[in-house]
C-alpha atoms as a PDB file:
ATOM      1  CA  UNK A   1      15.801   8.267  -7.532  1.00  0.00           C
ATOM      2  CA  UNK A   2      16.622  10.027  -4.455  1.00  0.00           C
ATOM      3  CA  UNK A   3      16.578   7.893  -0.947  1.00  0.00           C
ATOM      4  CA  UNK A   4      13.196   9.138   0.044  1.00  0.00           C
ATOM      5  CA  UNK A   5      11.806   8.067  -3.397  1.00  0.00           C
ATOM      6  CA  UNK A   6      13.192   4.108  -2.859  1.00  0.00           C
ATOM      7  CA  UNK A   7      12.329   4.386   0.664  1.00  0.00           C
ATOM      8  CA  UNK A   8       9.036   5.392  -0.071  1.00  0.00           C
ATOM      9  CA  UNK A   9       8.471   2.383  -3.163  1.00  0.00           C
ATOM     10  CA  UNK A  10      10.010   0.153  -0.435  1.00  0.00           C
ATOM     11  CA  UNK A  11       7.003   1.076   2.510  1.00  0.00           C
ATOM     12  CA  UNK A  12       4.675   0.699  -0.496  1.00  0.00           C
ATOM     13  CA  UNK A  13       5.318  -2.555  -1.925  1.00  0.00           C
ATOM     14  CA  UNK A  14       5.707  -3.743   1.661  1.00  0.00           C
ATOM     15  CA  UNK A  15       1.979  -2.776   2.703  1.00  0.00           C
ATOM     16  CA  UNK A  16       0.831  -4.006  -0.548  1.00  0.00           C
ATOM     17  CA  UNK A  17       2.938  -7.415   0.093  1.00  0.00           C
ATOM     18  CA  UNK A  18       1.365  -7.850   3.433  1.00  0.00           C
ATOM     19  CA  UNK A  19      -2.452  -6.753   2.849  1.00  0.00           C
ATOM     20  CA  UNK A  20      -2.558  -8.799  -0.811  1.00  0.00           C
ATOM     21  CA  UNK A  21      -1.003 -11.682   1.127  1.00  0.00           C
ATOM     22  CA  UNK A  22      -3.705 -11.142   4.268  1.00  0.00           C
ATOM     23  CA  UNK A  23      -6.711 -10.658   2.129  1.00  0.00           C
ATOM     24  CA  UNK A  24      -5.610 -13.513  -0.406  1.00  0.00           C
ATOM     25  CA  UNK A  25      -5.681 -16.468   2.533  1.00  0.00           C
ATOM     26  CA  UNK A  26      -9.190 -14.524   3.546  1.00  0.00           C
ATOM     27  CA  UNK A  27     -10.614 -15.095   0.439  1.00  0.00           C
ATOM     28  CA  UNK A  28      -9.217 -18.635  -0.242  1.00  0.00           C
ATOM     29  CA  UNK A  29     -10.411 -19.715   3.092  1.00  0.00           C
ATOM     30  CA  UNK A  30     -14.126 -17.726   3.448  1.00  0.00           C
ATOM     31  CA  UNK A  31     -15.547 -17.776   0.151  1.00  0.00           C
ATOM     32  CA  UNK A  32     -16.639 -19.679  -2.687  1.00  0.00           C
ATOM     33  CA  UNK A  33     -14.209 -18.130  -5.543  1.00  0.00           C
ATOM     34  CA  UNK A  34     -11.255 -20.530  -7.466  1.00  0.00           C
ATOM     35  CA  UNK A  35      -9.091 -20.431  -9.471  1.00  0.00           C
ATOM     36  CA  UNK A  36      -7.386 -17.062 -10.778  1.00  0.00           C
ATOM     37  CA  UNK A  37     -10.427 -15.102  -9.085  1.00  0.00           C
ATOM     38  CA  UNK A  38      -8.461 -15.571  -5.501  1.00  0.00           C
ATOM     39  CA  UNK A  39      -5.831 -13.692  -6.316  1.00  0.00           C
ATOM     40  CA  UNK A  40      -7.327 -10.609  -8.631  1.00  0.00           C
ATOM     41  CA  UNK A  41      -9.683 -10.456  -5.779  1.00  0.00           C
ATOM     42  CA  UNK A  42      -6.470  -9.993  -3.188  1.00  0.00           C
ATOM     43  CA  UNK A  43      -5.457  -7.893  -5.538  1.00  0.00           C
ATOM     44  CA  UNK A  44      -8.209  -5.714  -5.442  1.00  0.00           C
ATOM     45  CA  UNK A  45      -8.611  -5.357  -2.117  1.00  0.00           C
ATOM     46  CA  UNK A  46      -4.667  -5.010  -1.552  1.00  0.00           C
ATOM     47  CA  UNK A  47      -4.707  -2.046  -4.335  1.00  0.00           C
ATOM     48  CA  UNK A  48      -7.280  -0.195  -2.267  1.00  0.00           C
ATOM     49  CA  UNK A  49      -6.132  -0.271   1.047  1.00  0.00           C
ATOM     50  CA  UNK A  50      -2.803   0.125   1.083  1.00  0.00           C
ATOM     51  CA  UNK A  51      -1.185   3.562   2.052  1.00  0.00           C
ATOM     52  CA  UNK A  52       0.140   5.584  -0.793  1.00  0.00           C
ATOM     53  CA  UNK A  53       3.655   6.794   0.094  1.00  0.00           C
ATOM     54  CA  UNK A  54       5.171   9.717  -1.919  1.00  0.00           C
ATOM     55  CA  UNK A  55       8.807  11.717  -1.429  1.00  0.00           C
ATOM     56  CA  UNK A  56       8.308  15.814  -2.493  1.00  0.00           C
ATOM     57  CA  UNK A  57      10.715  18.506  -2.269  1.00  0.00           C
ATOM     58  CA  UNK A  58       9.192  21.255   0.069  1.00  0.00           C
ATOM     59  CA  UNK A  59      10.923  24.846   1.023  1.00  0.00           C
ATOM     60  CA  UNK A  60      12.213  22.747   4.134  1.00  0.00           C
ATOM     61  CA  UNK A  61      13.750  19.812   1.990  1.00  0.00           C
ATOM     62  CA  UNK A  62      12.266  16.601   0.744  1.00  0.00           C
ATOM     63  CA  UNK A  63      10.115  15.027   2.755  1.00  0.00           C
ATOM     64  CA  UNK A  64       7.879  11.449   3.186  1.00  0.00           C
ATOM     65  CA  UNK A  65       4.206  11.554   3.278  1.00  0.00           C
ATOM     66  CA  UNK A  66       1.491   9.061   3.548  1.00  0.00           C
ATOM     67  CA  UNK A  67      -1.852   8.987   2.811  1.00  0.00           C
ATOM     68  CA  UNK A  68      -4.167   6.358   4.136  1.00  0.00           C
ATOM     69  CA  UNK A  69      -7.884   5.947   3.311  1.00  0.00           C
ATOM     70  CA  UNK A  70      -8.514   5.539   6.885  1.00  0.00           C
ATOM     71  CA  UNK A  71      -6.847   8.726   8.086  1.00  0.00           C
ATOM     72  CA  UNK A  72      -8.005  12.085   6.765  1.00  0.00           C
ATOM     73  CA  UNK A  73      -5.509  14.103   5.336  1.00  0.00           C
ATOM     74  CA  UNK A  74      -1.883  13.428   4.873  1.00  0.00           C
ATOM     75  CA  UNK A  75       0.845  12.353   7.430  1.00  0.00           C
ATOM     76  CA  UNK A  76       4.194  13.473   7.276  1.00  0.00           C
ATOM     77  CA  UNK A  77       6.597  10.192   7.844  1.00  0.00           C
ATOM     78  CA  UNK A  78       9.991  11.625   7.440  1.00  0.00           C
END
């Protein structure tokens, strides 16, 4: 794995991390579900919105780019 590829696993699990943690305490806290249904349901949710890193090799060199279901298109991180 090159150091864009870990870098961009590392940004990845990160948003994951935070938005399955986030959405788990929302759904403990605001509705009815138990049990093992808390966290598939973070889960879920987490899987969805997180942004989707990925390193390619371009003509210009390997570079980082995001895409986000909130932002059209991609974004080029690094």
């Amino acid at each position: 794995m090159t150091k864009l590829q870990v870098r961009a696993f590392i940004y990845q699990l990160g948003c994951f991390a935070i938005l399955f943690t986030l959405f788990r305490y929302i759904v403990a806290h605001y509705t009815a579900l138990t049990g093992f249904f808390v966290p598939l349901t973070a889960f879920a949710i987490g899987t969805l919105l997180s942004p989707k890193f990925q390193a390619v090799k371009t003509k210009d060199g390997e570079k980082l780019f995001m895409k986000w279901i909130f932002i059209k298109g991609l974004r080029v991180i690094g």
